[in-house]
N, C-alpha and C. Protein backbone atom coordinates (compact mmCIF):
# COMPACT_ATOMS: atom_id res chain seq x y z
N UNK A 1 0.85 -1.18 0.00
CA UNK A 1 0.00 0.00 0.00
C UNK A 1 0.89 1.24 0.00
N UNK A 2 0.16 2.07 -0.64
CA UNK A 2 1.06 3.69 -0.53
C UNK A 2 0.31 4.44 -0.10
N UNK A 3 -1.01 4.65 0.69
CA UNK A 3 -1.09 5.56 1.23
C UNK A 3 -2.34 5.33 2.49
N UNK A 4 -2.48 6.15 3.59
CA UNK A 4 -2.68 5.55 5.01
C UNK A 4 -4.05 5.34 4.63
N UNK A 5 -4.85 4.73 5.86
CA UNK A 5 -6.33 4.87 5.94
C UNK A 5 -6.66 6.11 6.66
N UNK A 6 -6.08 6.81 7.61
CA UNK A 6 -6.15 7.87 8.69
C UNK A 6 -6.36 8.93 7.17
N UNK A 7 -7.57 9.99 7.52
CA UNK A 7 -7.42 10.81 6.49
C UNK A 7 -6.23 11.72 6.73
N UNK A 8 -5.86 12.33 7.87
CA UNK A 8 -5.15 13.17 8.19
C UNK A 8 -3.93 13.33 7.49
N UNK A 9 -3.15 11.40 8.08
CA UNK A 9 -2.21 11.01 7.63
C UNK A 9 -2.01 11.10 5.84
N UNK A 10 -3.55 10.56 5.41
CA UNK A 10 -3.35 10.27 4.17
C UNK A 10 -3.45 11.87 3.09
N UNK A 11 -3.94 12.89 3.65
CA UNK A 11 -3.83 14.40 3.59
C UNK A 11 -1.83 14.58 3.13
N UNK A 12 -1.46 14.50 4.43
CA UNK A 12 0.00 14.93 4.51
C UNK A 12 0.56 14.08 3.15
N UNK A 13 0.30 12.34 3.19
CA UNK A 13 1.35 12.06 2.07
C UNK A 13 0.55 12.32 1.03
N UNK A 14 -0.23 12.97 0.23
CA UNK A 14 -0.78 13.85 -1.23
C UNK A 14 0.01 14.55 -0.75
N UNK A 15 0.03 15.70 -0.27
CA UNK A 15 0.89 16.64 -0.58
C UNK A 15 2.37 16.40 -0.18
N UNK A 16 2.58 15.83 0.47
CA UNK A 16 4.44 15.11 -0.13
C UNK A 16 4.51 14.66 -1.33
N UNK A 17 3.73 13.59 -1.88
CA UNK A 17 4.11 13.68 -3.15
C UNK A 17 3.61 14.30 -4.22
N UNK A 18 2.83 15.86 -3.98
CA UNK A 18 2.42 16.55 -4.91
C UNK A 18 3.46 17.73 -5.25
N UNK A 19 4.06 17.67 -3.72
CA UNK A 19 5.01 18.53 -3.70
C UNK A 19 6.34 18.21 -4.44
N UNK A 20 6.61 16.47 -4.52
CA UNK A 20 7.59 15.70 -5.30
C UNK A 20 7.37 16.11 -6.31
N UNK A 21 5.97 15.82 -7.00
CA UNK A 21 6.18 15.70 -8.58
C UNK A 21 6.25 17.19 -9.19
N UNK A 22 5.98 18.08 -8.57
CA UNK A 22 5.74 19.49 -8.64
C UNK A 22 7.23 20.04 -8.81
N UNK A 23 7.76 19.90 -7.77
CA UNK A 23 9.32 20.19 -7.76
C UNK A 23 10.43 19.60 -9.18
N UNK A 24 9.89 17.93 -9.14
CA UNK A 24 10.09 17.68 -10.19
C UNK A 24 9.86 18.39 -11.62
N UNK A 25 9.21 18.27 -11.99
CA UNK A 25 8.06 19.17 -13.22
C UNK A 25 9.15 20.56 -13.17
N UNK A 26 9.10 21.40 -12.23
CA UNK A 26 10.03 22.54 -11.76
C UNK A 26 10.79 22.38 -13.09
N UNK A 27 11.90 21.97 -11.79
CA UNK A 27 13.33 21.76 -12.76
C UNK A 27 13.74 21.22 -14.05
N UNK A 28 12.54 20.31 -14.35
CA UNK A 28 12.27 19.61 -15.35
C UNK A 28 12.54 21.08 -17.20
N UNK A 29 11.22 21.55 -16.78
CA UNK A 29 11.03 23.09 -17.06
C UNK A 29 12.05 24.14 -17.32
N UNK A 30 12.79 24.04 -15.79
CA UNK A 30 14.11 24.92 -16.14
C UNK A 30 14.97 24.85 -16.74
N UNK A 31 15.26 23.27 -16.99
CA UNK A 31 16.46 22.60 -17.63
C UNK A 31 15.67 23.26 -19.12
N UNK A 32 15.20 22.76 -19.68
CA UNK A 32 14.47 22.56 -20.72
C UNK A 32 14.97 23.98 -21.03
N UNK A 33 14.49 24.92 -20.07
CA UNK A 33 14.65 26.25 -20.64
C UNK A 33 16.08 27.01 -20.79
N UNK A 34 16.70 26.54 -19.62
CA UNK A 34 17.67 26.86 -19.99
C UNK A 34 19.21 25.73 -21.52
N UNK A 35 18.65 24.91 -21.78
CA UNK A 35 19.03 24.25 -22.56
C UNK A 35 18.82 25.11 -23.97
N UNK A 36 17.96 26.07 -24.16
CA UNK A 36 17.07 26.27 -25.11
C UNK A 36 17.81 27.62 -25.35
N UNK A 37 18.79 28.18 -23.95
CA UNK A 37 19.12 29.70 -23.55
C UNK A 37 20.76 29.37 -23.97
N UNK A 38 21.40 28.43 -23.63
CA UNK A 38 22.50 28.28 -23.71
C UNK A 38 22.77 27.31 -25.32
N UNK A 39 21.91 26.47 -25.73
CA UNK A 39 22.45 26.00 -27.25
C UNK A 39 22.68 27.90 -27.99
N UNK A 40 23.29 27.22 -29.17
CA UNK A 40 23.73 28.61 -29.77
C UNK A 40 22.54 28.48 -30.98
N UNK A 41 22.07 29.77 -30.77
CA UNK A 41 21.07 30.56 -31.54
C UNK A 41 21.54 31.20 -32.68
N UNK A 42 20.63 31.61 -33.31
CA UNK A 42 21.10 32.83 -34.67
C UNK A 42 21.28 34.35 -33.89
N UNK A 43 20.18 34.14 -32.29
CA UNK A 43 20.37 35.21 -31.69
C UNK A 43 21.46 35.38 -30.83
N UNK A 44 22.43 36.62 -30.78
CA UNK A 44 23.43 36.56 -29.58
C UNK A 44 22.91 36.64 -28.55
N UNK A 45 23.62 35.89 -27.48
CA UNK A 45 23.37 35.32 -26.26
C UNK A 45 22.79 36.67 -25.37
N UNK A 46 23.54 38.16 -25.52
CA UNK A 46 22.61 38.60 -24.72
C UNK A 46 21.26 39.33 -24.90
N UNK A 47 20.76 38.57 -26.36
CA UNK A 47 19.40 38.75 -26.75
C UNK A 47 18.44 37.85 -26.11
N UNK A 48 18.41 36.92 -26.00
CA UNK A 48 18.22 35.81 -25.76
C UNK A 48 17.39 36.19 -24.36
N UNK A 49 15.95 35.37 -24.38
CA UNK A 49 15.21 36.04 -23.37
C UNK A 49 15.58 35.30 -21.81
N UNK A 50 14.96 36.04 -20.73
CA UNK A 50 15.04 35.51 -19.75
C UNK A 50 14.41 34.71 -18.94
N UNK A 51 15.15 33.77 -18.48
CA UNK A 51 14.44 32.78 -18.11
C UNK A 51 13.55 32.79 -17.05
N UNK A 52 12.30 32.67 -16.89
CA UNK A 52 11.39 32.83 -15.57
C UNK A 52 11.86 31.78 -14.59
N UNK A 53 11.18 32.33 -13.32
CA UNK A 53 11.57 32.11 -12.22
C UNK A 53 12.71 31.83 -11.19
N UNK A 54 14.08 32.44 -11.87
CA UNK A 54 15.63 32.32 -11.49
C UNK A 54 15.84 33.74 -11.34
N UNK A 55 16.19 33.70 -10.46
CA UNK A 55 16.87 34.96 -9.96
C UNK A 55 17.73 35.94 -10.77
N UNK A 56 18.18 37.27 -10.77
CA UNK A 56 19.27 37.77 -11.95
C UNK A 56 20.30 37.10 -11.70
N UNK A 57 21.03 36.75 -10.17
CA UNK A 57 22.52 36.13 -10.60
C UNK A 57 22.41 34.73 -11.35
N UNK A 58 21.52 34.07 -11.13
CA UNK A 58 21.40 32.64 -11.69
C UNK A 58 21.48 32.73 -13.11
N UNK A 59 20.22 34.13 -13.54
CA UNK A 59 19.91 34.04 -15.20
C UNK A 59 21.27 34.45 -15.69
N UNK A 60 22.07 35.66 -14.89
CA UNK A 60 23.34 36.75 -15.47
C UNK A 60 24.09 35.22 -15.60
N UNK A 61 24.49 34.32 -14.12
CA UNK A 61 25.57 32.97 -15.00
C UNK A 61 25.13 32.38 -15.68
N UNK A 62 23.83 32.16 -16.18
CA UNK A 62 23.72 31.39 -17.17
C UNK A 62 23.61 31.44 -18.41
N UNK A 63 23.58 32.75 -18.68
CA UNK A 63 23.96 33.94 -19.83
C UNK A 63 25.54 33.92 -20.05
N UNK A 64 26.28 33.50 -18.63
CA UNK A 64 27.45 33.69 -19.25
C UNK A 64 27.98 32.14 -19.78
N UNK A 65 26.99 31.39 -19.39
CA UNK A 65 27.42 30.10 -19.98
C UNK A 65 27.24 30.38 -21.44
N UNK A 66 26.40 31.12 -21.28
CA UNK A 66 25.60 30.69 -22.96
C UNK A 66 27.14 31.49 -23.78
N UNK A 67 27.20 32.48 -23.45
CA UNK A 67 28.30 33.51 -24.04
C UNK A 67 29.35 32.74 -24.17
N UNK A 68 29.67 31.59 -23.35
CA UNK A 68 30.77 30.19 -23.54
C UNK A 68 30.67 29.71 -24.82
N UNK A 69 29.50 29.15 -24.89
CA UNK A 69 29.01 27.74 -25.93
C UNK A 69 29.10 29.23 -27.29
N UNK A 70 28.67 30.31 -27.15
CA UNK A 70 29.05 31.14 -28.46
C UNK A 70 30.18 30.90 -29.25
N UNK A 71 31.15 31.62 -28.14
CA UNK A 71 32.65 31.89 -28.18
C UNK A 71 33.25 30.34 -28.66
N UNK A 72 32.99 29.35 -28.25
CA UNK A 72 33.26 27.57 -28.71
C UNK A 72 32.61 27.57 -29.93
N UNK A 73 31.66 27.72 -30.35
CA UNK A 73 31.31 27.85 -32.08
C UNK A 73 31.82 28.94 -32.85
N UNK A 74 32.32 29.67 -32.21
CA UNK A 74 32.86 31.25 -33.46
C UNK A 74 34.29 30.48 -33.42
N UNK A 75 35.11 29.79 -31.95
CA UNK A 75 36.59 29.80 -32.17
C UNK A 75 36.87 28.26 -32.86
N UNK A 76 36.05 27.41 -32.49
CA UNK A 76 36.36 26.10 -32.89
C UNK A 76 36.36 25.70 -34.52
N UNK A 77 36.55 24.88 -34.87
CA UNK A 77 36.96 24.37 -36.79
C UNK A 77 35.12 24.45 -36.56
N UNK A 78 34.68 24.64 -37.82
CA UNK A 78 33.36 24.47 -38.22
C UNK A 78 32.50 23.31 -38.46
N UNK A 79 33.26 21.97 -38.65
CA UNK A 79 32.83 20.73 -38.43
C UNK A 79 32.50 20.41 -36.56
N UNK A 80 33.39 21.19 -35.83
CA UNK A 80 33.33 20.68 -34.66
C UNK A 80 32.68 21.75 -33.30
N UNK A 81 32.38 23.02 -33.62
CA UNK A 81 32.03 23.92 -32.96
C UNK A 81 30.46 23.67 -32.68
N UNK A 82 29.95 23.68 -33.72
CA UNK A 82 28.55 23.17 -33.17
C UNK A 82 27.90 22.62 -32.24
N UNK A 83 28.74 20.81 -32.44
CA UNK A 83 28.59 19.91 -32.00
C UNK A 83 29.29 20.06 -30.63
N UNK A 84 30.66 20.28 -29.88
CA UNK A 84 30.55 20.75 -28.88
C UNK A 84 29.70 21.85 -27.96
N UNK A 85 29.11 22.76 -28.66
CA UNK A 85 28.12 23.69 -28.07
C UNK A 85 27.05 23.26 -27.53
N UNK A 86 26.52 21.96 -28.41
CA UNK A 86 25.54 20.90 -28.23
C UNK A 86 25.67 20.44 -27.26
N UNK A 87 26.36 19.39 -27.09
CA UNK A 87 27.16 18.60 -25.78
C UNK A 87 26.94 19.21 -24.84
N UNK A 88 27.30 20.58 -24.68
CA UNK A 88 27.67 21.59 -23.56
C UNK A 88 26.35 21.90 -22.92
N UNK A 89 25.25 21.87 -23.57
CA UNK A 89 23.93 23.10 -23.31
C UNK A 89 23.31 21.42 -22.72
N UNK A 90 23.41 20.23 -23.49
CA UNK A 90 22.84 18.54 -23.03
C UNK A 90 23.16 18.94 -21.67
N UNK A 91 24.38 18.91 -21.87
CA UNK A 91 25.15 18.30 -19.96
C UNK A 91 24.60 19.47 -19.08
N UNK A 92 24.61 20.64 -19.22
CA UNK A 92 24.51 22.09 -18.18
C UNK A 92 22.70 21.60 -18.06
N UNK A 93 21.74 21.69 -18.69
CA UNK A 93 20.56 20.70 -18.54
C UNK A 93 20.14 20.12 -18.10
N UNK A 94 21.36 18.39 -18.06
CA UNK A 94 21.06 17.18 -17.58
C UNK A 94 21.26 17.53 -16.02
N UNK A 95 22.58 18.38 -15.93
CA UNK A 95 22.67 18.67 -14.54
C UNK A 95 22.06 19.59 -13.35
N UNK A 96 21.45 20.42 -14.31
CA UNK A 96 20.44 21.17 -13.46
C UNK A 96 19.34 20.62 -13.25
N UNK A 97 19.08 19.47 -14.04
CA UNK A 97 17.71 18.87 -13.57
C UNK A 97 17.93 17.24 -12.18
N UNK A 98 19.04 16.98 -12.86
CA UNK A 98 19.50 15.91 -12.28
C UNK A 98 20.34 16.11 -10.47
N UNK A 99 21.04 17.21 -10.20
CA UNK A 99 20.88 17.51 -8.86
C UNK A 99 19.94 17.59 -7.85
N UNK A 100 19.10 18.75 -8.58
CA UNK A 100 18.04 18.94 -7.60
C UNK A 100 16.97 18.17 -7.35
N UNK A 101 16.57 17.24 -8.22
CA UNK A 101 15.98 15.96 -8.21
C UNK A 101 16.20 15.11 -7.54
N UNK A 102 17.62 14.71 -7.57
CA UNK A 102 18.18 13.82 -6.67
C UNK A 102 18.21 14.15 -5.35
N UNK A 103 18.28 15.28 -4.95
CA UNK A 103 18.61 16.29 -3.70
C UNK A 103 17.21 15.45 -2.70
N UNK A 104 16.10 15.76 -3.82
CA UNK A 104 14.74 15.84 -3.00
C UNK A 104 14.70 14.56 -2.87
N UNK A 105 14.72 13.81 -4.06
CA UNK A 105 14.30 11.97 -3.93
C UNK A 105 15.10 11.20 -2.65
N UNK A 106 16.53 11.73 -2.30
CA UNK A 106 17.15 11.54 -1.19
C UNK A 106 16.29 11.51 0.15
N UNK A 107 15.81 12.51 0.38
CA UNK A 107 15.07 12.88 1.31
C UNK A 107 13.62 12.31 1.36
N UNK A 108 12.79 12.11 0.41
CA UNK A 108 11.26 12.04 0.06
C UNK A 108 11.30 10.26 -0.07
N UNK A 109 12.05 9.50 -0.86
CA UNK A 109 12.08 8.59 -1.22
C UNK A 109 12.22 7.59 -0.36
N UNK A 110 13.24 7.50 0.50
CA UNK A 110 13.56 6.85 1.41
C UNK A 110 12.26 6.34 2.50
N UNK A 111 11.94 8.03 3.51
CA UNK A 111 11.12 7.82 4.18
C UNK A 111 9.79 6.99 3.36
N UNK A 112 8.73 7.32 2.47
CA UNK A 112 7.91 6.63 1.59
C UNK A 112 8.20 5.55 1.31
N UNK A 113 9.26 4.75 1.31
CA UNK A 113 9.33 3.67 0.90
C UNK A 113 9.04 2.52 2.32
N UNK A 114 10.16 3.48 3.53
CA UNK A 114 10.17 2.73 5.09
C UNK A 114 8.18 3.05 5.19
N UNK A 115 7.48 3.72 5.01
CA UNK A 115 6.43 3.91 5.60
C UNK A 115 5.76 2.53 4.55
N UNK A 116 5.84 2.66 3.52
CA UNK A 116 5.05 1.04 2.47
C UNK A 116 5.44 -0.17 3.34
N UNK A 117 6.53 -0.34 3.70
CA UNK A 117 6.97 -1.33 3.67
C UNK A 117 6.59 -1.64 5.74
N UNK A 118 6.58 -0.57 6.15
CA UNK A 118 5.84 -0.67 7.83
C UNK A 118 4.51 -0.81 7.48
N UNK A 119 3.55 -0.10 7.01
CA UNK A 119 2.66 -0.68 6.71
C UNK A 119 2.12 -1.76 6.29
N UNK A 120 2.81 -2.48 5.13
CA UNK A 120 2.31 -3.60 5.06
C UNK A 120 2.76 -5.04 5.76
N UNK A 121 3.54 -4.27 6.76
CA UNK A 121 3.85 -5.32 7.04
C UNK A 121 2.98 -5.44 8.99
N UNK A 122 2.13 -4.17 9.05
CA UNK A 122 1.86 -4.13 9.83
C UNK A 122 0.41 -4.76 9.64
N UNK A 123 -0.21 -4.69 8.68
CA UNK A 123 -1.88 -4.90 8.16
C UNK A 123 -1.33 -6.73 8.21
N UNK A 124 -0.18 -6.99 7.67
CA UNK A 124 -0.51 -8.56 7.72
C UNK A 124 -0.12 -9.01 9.01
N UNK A 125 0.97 -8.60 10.03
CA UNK A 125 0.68 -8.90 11.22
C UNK A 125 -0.75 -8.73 12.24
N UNK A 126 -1.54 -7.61 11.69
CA UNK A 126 -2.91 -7.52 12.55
C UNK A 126 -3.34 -8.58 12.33
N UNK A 127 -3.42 -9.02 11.43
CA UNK A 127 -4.52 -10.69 10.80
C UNK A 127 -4.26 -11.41 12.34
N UNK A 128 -3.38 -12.05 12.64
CA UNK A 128 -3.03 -13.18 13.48
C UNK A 128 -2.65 -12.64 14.53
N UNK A 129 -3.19 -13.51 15.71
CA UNK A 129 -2.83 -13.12 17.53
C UNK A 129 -1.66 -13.17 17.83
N UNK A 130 -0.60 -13.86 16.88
CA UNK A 130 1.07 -13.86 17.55
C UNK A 130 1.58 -12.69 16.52
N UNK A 131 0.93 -12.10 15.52
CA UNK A 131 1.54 -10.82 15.03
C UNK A 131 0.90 -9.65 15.99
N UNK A 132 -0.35 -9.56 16.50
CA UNK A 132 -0.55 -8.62 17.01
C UNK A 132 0.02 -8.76 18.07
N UNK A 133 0.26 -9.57 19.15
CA UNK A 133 1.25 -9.42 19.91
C UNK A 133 2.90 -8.60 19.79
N UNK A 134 3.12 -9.24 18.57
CA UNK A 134 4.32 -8.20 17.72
C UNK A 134 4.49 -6.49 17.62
N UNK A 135 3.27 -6.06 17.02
CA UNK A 135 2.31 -5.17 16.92
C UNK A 135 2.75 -4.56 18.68
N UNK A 136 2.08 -5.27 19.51
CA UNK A 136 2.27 -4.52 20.50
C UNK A 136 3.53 -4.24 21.38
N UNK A 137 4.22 -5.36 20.97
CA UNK A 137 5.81 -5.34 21.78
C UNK A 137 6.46 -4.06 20.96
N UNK A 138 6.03 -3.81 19.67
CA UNK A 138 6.56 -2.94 19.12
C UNK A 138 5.82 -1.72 19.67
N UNK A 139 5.07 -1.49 20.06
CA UNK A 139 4.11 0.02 20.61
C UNK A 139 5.02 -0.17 21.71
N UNK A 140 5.51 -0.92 22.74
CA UNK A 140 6.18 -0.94 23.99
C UNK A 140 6.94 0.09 23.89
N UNK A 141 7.96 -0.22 22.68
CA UNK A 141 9.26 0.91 22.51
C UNK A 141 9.01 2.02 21.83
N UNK A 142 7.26 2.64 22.01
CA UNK A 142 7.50 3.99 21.79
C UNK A 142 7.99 4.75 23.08
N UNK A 143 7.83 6.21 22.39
CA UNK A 143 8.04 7.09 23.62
C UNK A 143 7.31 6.95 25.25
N UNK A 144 7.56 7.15 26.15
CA UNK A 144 6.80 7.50 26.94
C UNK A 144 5.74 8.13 27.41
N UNK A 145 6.05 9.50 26.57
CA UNK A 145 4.62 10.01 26.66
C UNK A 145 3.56 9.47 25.65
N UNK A 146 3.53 8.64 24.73
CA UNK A 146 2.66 7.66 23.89
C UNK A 146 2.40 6.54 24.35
N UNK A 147 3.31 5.84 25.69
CA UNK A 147 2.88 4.72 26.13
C UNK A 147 1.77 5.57 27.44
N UNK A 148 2.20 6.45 27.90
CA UNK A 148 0.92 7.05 28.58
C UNK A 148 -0.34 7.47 27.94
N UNK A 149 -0.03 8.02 26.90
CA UNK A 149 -1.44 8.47 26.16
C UNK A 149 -2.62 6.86 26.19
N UNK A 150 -1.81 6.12 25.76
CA UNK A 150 -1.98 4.32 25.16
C UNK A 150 -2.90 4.20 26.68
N UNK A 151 -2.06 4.08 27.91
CA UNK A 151 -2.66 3.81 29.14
C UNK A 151 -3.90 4.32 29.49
N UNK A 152 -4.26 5.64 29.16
CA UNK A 152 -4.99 6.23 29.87
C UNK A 152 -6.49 5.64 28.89
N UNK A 153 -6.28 4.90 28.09
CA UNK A 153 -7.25 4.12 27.13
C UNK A 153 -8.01 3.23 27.68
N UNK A 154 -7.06 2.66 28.77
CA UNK A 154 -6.91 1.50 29.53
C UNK A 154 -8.13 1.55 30.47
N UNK A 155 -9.29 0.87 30.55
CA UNK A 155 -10.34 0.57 31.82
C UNK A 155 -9.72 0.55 33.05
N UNK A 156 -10.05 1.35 34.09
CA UNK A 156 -9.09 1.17 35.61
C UNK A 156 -9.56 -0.60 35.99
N UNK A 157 -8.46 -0.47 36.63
CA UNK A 157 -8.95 -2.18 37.17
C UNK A 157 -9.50 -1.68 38.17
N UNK A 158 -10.44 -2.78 38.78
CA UNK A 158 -11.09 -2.50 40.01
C UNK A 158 -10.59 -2.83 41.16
N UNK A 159 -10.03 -2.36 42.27
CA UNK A 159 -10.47 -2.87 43.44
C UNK A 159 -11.53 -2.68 44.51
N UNK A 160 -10.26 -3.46 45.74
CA UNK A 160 -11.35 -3.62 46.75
C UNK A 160 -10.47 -2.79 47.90
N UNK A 161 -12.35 -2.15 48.57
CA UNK A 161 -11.65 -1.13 50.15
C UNK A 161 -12.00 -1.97 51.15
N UNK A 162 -11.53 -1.85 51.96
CA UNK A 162 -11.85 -2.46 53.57
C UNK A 162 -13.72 -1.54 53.94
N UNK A 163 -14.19 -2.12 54.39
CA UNK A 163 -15.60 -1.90 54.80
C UNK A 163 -15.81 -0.83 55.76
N UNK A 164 -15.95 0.30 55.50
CA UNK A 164 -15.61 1.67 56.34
C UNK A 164 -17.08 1.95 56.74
N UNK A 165 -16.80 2.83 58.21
CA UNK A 165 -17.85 3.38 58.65
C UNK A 165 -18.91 4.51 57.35
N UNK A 166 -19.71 4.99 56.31
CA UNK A 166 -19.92 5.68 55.85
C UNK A 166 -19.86 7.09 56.17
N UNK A 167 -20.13 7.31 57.49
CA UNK A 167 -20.09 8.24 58.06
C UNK A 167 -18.59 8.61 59.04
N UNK A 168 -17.65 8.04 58.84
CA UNK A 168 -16.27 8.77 58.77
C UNK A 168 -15.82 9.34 57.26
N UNK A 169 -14.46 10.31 57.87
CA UNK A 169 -13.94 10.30 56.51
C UNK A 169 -12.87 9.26 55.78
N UNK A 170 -12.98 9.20 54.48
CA UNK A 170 -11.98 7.89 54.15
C UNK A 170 -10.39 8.62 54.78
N UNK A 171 -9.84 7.52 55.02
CA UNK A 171 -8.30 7.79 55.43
C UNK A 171 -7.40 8.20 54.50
N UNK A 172 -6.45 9.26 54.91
CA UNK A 172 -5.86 9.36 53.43
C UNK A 172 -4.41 8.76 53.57
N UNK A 173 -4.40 7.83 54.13
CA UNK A 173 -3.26 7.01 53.76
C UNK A 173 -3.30 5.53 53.25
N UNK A 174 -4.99 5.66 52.81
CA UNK A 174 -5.48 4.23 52.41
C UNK A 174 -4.67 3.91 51.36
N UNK A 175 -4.28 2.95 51.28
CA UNK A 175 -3.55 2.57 50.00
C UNK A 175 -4.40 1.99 48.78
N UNK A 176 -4.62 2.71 47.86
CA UNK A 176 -5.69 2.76 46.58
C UNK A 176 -4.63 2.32 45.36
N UNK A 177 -4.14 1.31 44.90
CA UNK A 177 -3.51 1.09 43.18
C UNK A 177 -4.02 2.22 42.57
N UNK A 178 -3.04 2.50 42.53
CA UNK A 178 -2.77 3.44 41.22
C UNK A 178 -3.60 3.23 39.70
N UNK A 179 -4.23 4.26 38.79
CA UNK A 179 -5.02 3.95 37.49
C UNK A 179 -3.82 3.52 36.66
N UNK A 180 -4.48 3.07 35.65
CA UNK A 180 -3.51 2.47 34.50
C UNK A 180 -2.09 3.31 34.16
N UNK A 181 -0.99 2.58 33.66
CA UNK A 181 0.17 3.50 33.77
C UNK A 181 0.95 2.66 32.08
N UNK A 182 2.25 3.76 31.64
CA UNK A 182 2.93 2.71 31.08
C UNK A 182 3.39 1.27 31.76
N UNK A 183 3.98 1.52 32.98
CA UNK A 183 4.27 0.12 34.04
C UNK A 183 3.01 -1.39 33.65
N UNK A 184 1.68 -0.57 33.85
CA UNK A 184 0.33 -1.36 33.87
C UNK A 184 0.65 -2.08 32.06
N UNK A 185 1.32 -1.38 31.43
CA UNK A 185 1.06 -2.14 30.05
C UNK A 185 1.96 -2.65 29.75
N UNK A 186 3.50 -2.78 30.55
CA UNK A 186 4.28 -3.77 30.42
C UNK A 186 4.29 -4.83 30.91
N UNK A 187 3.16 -4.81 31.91
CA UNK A 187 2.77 -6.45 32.86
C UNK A 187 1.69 -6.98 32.19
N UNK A 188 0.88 -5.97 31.58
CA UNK A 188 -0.16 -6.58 30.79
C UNK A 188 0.62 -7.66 29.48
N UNK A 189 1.55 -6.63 29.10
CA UNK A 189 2.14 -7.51 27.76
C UNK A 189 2.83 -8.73 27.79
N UNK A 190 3.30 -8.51 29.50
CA UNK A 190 3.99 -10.04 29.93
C UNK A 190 3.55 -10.86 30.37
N UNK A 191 1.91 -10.62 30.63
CA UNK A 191 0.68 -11.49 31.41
C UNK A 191 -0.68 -12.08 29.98
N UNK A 192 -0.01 -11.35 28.98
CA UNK A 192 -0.47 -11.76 27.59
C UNK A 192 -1.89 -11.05 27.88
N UNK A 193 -2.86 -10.06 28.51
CA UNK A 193 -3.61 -9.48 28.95
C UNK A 193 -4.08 -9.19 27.52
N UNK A 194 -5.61 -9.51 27.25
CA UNK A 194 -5.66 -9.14 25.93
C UNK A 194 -6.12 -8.35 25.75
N UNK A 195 -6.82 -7.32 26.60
CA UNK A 195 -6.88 -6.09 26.70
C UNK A 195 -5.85 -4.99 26.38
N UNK A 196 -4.78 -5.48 27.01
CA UNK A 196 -3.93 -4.40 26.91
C UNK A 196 -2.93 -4.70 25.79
N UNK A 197 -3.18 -6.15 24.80
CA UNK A 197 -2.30 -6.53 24.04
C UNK A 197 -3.29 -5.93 22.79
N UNK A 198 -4.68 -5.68 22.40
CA UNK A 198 -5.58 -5.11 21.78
C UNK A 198 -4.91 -3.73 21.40
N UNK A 199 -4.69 -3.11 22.77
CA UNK A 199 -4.90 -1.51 23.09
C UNK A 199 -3.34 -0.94 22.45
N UNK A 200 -2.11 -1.87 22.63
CA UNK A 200 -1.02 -1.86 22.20
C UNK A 200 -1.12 -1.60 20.71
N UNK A 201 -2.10 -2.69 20.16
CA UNK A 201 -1.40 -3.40 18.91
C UNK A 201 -2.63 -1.74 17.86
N UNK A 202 -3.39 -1.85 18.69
CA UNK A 202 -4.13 -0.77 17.86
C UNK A 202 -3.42 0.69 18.11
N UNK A 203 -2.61 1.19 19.24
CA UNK A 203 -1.78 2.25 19.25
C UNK A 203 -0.76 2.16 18.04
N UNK A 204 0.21 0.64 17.60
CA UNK A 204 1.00 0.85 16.99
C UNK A 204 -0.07 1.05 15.30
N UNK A 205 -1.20 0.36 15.13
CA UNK A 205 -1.69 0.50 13.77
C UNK A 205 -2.02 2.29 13.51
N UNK A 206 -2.30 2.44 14.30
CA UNK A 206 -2.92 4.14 14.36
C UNK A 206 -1.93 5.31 14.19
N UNK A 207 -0.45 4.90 15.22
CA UNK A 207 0.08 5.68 15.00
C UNK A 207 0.59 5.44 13.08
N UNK A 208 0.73 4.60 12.63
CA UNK A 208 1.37 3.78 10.95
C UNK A 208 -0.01 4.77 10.16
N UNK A 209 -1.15 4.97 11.12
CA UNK A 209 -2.06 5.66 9.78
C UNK A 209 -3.30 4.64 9.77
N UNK A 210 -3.32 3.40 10.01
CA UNK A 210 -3.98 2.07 9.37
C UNK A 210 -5.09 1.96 10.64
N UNK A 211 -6.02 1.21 9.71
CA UNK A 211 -7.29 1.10 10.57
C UNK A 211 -6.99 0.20 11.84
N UNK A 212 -8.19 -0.17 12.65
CA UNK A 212 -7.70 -0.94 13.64
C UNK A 212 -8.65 -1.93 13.34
């Protein structure tokens, strides 16, 4: 799967990868244009219009590239000036599109791929009681403040008070257990409690995005 059941979640990755292909498309564009700025024209280079959305120092060096690939067709033999100018405007192109592309896919690609591959591997562990157990040993080693959030999910257990007058006040050094805690869901997980092995395994699907 590539993208969550959580709308929220599934909100954020559209626009990660709208923002991918967008960025892409970008540079895609620029190359193109500037390929188009730097091959050699009938027009001299500083006729030659300017390229949208680049800044003046970007467009001024890339004007002076172009003023390069000129000067290489006026000085070079006439069989061969061309054809290097060519070459020159390919590669300055390939590489303006091919950095910044790579720059982002570095970053974008990676994570998207770890999130496919947690996901599905989390939807086929929910199927079966010894994956959701998995599921939950893995919610164990979140943070703390997420194994508390997780707890407070948790039904208090019940006890029992000693049989008091109604009409005193309760003592306040009665000793009352404490409500559910992270502690409460690491004994649950070691007491196979299926309550709290449920409550685990659906914290780790939820936080991944995925239904429970």
């Amino acid at each position: 799967m590539w993208y969550a059941h959580n709308p929220g979640r599934r909100a954020c990755q559209f626009l990660g990868d709208g923002a991918a292909l967008l960025w892409t498309a970008l540079w895609a564009a620029v190359a193109l244009a500037v390929h188009r700025l730097v091959l050699p024209a009938s027009q001299p280079a500083s006729h030659r219009p300017r390229i949208p959305l680049l800044g003046g120092s970007v467009d001024g060096a890339l004007r002076g590239v172009a003023h390069a690939g000129d000067r290489i067709v006026s000085a070079a033999p006439a069989p061969q000036g061309p054809a290097a100018a060519q070459a020159l405007a390919v590669l300055g192109a390939v590489a303006l599109f091919v950095i910044p592309v790579s720059l982002m896919l570095t970053v974008w690609l990676p994570r998207r791929v770890r999130w496919t591959r947690q996901a599905a591997a989390a939807q086929e562990l929910a199927g079966t009681e010894d994956g959701r157990e998995l599921l939950a040993l893995r919610a164990l080693l979140r943070p703390l403040d997420e194994l508390a959030a997780t707890a407070e999910l948790l039904p208090a257990a019940p006890h029992e008070t000693p049989d008091m007058d109604p009409d005193l006040d309760p003592d306040p050094d009665l000793d009352i257990p404490p409500g559910p805690g992270p502690g409460s869901l690491a004994k649950g997980w070691r007491e196979a409690d299926p309550v709290v092995l449920d409550a685990l395994a659906d914290a780790e699907l939820q936080r991944l995005g995925l239904r429970t």
